[in-house]
C-alpha atoms as a PDB file:
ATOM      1  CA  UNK A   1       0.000   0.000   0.000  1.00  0.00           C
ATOM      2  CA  UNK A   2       0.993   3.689  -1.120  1.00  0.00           C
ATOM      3  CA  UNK A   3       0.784   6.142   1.670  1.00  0.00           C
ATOM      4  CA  UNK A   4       0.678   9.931   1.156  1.00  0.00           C
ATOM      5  CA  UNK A   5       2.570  11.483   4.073  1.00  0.00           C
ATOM      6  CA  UNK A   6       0.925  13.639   7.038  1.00  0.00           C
ATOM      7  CA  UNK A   7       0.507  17.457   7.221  1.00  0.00           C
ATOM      8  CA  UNK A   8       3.761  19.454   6.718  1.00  0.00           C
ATOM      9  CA  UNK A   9       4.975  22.502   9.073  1.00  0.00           C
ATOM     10  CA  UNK A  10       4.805  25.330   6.342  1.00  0.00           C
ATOM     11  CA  UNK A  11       4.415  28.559   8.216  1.00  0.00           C
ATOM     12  CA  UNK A  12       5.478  30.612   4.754  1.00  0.00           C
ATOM     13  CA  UNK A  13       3.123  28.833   2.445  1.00  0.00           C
ATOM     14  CA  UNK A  14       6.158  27.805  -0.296  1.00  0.00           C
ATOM     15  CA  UNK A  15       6.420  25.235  -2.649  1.00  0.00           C
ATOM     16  CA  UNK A  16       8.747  22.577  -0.229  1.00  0.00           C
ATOM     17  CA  UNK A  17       9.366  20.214  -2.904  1.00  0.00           C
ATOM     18  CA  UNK A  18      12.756  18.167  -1.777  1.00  0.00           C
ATOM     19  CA  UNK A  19      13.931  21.111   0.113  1.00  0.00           C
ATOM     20  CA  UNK A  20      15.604  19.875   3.713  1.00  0.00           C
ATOM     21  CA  UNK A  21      13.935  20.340   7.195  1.00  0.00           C
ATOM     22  CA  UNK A  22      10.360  20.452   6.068  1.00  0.00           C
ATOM     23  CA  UNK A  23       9.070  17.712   8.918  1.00  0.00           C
ATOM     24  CA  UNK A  24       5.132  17.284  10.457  1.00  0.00           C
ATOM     25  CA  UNK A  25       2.868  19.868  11.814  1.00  0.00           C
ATOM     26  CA  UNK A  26       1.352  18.805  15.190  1.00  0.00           C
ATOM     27  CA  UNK A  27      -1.637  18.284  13.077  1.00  0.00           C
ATOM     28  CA  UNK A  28       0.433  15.906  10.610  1.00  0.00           C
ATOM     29  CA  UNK A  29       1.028  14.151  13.919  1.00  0.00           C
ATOM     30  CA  UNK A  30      -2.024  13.551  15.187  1.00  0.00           C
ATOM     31  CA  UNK A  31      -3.213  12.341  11.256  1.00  0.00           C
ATOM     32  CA  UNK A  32      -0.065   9.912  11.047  1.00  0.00           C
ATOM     33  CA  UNK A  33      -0.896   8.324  14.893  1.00  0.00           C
ATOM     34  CA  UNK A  34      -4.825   8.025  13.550  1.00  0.00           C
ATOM     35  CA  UNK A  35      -4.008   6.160  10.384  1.00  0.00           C
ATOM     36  CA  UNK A  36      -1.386   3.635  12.795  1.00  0.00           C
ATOM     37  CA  UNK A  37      -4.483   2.997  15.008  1.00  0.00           C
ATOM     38  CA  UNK A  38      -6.068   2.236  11.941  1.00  0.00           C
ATOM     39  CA  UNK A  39      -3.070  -0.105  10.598  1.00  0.00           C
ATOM     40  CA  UNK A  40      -2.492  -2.005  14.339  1.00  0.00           C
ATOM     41  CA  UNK A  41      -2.910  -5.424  13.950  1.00  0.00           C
ATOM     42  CA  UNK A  42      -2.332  -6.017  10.208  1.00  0.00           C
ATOM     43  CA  UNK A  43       0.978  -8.191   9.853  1.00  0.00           C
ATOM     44  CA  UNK A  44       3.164  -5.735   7.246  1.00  0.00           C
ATOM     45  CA  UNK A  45       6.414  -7.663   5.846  1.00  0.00           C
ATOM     46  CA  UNK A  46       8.424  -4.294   4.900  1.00  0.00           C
ATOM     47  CA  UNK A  47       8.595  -0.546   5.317  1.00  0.00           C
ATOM     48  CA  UNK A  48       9.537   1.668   2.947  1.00  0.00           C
ATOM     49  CA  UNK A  49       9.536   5.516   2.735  1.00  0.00           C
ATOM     50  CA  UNK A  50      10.807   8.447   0.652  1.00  0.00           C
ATOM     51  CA  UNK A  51      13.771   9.729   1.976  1.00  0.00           C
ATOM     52  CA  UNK A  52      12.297  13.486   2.147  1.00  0.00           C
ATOM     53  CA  UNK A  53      11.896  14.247   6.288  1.00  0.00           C
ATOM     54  CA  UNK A  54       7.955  14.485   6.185  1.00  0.00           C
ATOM     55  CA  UNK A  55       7.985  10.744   4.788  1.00  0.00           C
ATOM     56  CA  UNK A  56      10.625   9.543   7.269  1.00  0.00           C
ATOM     57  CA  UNK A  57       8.452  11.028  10.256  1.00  0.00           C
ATOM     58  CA  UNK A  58       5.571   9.533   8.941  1.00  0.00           C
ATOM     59  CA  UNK A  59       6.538   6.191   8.774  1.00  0.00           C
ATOM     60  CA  UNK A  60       8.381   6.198  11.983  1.00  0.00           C
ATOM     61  CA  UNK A  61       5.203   6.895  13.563  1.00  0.00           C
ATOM     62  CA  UNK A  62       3.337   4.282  11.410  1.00  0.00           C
ATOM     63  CA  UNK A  63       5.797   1.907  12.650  1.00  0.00           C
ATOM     64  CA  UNK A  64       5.159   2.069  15.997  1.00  0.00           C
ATOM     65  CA  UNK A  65       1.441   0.072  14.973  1.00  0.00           C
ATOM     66  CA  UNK A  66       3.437  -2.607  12.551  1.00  0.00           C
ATOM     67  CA  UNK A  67       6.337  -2.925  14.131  1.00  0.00           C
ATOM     68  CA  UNK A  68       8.742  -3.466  11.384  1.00  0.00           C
ATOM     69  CA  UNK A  69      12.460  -4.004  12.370  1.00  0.00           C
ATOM     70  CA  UNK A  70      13.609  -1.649   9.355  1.00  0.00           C
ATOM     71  CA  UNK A  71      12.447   0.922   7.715  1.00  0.00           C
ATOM     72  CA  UNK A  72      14.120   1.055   4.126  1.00  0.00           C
ATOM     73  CA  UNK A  73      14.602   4.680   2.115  1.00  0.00           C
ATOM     74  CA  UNK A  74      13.754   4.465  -1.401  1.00  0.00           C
ATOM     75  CA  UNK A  75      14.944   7.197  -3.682  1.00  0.00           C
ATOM     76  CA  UNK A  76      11.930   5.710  -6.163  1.00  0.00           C
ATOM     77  CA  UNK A  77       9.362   7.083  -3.354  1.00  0.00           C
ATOM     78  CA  UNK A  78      10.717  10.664  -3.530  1.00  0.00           C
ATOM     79  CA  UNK A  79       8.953  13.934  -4.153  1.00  0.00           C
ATOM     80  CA  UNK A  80       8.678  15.243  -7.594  1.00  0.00           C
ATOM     81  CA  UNK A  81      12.418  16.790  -9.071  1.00  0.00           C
ATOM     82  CA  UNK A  82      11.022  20.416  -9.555  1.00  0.00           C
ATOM     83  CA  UNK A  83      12.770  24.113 -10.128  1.00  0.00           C
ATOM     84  CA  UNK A  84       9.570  25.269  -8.673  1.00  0.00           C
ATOM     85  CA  UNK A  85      10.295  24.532  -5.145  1.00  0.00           C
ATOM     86  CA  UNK A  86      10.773  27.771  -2.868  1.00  0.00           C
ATOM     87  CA  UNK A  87       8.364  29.339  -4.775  1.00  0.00           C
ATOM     88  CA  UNK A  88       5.439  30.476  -2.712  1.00  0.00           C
ATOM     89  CA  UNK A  89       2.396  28.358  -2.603  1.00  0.00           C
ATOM     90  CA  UNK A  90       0.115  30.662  -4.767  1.00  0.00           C
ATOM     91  CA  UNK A  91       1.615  29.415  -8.018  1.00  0.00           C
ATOM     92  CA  UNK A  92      -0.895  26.377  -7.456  1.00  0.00           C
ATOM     93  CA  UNK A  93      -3.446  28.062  -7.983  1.00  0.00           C
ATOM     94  CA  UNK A  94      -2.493  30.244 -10.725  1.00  0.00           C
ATOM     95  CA  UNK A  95      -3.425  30.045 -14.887  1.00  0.00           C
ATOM     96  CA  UNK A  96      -6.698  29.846 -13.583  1.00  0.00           C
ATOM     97  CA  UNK A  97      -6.147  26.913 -11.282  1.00  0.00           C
ATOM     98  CA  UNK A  98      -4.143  24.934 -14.725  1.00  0.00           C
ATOM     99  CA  UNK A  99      -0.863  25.324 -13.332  1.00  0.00           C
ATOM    100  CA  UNK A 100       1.721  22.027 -12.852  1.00  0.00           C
ATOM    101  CA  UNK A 101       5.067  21.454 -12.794  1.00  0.00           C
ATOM    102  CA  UNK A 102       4.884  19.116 -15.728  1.00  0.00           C
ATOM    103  CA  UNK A 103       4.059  21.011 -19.105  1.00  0.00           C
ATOM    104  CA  UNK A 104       6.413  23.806 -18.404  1.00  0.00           C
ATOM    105  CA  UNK A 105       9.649  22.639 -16.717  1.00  0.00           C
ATOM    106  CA  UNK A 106      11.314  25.448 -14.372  1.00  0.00           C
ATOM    107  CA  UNK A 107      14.726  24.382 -15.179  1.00  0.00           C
ATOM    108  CA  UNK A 108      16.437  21.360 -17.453  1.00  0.00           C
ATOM    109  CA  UNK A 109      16.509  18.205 -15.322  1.00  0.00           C
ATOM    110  CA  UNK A 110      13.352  18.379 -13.701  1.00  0.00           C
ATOM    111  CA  UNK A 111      11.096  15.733 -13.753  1.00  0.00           C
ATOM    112  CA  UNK A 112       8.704  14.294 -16.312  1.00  0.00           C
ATOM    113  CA  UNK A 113       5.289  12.222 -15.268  1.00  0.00           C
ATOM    114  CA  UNK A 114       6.872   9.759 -17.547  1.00  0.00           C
ATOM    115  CA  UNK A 115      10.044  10.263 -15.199  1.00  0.00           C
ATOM    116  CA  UNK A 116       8.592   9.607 -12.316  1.00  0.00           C
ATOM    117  CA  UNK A 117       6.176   6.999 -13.584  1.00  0.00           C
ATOM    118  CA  UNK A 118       9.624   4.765 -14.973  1.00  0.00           C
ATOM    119  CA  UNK A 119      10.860   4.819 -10.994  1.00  0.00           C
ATOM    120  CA  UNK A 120       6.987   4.297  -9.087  1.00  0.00           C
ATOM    121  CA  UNK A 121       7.022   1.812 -11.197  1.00  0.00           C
ATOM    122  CA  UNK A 122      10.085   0.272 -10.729  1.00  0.00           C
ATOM    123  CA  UNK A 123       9.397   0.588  -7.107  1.00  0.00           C
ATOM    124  CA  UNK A 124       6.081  -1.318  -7.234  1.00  0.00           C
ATOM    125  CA  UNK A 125       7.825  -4.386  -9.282  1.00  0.00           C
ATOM    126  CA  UNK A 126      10.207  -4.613  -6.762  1.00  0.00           C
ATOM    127  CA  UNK A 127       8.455  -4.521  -4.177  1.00  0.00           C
ATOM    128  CA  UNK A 128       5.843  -7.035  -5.746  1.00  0.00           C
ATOM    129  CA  UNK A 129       9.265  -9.013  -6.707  1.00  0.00           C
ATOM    130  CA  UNK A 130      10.482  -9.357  -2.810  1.00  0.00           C
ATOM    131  CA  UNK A 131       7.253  -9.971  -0.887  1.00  0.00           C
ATOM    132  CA  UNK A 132       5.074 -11.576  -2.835  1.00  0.00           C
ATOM    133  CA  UNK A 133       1.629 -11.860  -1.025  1.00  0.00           C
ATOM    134  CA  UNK A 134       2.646 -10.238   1.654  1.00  0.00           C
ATOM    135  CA  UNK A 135       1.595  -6.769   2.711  1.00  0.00           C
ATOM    136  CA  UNK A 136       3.927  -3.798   2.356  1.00  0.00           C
ATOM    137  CA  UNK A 137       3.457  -0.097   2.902  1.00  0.00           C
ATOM    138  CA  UNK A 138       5.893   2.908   1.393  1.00  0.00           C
ATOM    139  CA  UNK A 139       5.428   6.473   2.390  1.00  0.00           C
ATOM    140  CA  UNK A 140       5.492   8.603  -0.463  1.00  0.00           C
ATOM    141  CA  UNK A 141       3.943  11.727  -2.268  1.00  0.00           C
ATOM    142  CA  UNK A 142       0.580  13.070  -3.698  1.00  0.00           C
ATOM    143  CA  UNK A 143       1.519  12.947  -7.488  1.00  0.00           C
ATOM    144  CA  UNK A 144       3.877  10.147  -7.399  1.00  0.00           C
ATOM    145  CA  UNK A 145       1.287   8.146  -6.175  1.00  0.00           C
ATOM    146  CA  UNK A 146      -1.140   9.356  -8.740  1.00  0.00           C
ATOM    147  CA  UNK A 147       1.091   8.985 -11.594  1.00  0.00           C
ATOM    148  CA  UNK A 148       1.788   5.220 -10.556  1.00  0.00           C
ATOM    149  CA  UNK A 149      -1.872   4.998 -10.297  1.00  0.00           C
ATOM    150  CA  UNK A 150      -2.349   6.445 -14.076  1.00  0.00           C
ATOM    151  CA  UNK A 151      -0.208   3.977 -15.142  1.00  0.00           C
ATOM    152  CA  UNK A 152      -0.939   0.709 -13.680  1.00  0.00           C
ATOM    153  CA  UNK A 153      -4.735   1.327 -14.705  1.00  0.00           C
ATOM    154  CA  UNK A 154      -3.381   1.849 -18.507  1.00  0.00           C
ATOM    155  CA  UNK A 155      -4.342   5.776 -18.373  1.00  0.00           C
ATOM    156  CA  UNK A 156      -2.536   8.248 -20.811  1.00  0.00           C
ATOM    157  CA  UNK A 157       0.692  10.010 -18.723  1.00  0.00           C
ATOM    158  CA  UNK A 158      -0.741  13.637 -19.103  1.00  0.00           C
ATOM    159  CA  UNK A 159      -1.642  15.966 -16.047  1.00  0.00           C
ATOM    160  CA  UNK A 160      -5.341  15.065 -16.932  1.00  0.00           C
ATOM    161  CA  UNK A 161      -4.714  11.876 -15.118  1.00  0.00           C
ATOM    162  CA  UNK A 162      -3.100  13.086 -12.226  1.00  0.00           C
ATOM    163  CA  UNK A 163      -6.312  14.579 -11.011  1.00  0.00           C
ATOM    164  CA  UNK A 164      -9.941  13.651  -9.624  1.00  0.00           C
ATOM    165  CA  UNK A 165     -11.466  12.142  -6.476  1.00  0.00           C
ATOM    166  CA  UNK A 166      -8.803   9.956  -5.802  1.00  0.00           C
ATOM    167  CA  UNK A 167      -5.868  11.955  -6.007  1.00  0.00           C
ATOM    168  CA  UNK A 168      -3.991  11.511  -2.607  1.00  0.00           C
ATOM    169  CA  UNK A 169      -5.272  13.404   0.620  1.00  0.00           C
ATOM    170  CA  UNK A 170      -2.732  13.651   3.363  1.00  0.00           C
ATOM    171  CA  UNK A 171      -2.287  10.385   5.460  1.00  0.00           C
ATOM    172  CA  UNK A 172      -4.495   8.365   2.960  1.00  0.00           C
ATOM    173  CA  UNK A 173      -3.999   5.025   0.938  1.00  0.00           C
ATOM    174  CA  UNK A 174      -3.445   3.809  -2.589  1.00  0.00           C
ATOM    175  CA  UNK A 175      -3.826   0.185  -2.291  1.00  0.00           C
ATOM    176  CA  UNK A 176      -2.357  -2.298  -5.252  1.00  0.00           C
ATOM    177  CA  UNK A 177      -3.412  -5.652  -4.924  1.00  0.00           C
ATOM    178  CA  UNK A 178      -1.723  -8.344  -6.667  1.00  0.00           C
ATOM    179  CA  UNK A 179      -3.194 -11.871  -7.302  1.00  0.00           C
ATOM    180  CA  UNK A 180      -1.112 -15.580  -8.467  1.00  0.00           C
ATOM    181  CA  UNK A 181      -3.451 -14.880 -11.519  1.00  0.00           C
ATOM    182  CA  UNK A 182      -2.052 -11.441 -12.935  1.00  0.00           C
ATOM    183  CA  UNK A 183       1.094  -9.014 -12.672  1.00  0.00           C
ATOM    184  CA  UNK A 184      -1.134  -6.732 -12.935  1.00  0.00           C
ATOM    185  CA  UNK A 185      -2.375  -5.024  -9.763  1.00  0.00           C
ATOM    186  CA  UNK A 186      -6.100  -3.925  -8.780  1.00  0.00           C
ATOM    187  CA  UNK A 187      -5.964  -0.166  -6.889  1.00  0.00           C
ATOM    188  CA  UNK A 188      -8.309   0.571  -4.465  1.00  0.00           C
ATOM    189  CA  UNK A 189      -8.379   4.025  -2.818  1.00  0.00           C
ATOM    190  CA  UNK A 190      -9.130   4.581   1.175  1.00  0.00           C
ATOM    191  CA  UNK A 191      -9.046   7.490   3.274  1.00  0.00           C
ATOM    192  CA  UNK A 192      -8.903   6.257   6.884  1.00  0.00           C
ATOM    193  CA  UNK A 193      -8.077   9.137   8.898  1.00  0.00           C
ATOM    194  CA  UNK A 194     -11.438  11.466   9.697  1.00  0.00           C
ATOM    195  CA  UNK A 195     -12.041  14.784   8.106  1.00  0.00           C
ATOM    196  CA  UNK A 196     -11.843  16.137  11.448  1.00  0.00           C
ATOM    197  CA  UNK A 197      -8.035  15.799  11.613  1.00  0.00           C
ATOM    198  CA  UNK A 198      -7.895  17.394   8.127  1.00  0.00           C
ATOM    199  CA  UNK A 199      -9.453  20.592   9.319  1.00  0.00           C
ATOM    200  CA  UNK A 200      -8.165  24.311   9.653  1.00  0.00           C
ATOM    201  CA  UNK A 201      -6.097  24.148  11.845  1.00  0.00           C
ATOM    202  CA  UNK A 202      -3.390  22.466   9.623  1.00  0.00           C
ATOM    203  CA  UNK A 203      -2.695  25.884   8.601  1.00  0.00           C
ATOM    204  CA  UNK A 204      -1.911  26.888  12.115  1.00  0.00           C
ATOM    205  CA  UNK A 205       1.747  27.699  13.173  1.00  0.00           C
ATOM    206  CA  UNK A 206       3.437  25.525  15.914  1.00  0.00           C
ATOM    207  CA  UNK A 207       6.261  23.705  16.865  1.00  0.00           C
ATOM    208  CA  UNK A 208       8.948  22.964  14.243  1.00  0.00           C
ATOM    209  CA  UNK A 209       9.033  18.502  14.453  1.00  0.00           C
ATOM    210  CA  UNK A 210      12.476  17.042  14.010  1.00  0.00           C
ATOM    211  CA  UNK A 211      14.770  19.986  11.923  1.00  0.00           C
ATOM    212  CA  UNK A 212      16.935  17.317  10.817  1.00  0.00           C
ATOM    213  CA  UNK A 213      18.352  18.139   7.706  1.00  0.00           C
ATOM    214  CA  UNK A 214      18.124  15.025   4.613  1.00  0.00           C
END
């Protein structure tokens, strides 16, 4: 299972992208220790988790439900490659809500969808390759999720398919289900933890978690 990581500590509302030091809010917190009530019990063969601080924190506290005796860091889980990060926040919603970081890149090297589709991808097949039918969870990002999604269910790689009901809320899972019959995986989307965590007062300002740089 794909997990989105909890609420970040953003008190300047930029784009945080791979940038060091950006941990959980209290609020990301409280979300990640809802969802591990929520996981306790299930028996989980391997953790993995982008190596970005917010994903680290997040599974750590996972963890402490599933009890696995590593957690591995997967460069394949990271956050999108993008020029864009440090911008401020309002870029998102600008061109009239169309912007992305896809169809104009801020700077040669950044990331495709097809990019980070090749490496989800190569993440999943691995992971599939090394614990087969056994369950698995790695921490990792709203659109790299979504773009692993596209492609396993055969959609075209274009920011039209990154977006929808089901793209990733904060602390929620994308779940791929393999079977002896196909390589190909069934997705099933949950959101465990309540929209009462996800209120407000995510946006509020407290304590810095765990400044550790990457």
């Amino acid at each position: 299972m794909l997990i989105r990581h909890a609420d970040v500590y953003n008190p300047h509302a930029i784009v945080y992208g791979r940038l060091p030091r950006f941990g959980l809010s209290e609020v990301g917190r409280r979300q990640a220790a809802e969802l591990a009530r929520y996981l306790a019990g299930q028996q989980v063969a391997a953790m993995y988790t982008s190596p970005q601080l917010r994903a680290r924190q997040t599974a750590a506290i996972l963890n402490q439900a599933v009890e696995c005796p590593t957690i591995h860091v997967s460069r394949m889980l990271s956050e999108v490659l993008t020029g864009y990060e440090g911008s401020p926040e309002s870029i998102l919603s600008s061109k009239k809500g169309k912007f992305n970081f896809y169809d104009e890149l801020a700077r040669p090297g950044d990331e495709t969808i097809g990019m980070i589709a090749s490496r989800m991808t190569r993440f999943l097949s691995l992971a599939h390759r090394r614990h087969q039918g056994e369950t698995v969870i790695a921490v990792s990002h709203a659109d790299p999720i979504m773009i692993l999604r596209a492609g396993v269910l055969g959609l075209p790689l274009v920011i039209e398919s990154l977006r929808g009901p089901n793209y990733p809320a904060k602390c929620s899972i994308t779940k791929f289900s393999f079977t002896d019959a196909s390589d190909v995986p069934s997705v099933e989307y949950l959101t465990p933890v309540k929209d009462e965590t996800l209120s407000a007062e995510a946006k509020e300002p407290g304590p810095i978690a765990a400044a550790a740089a990457l």
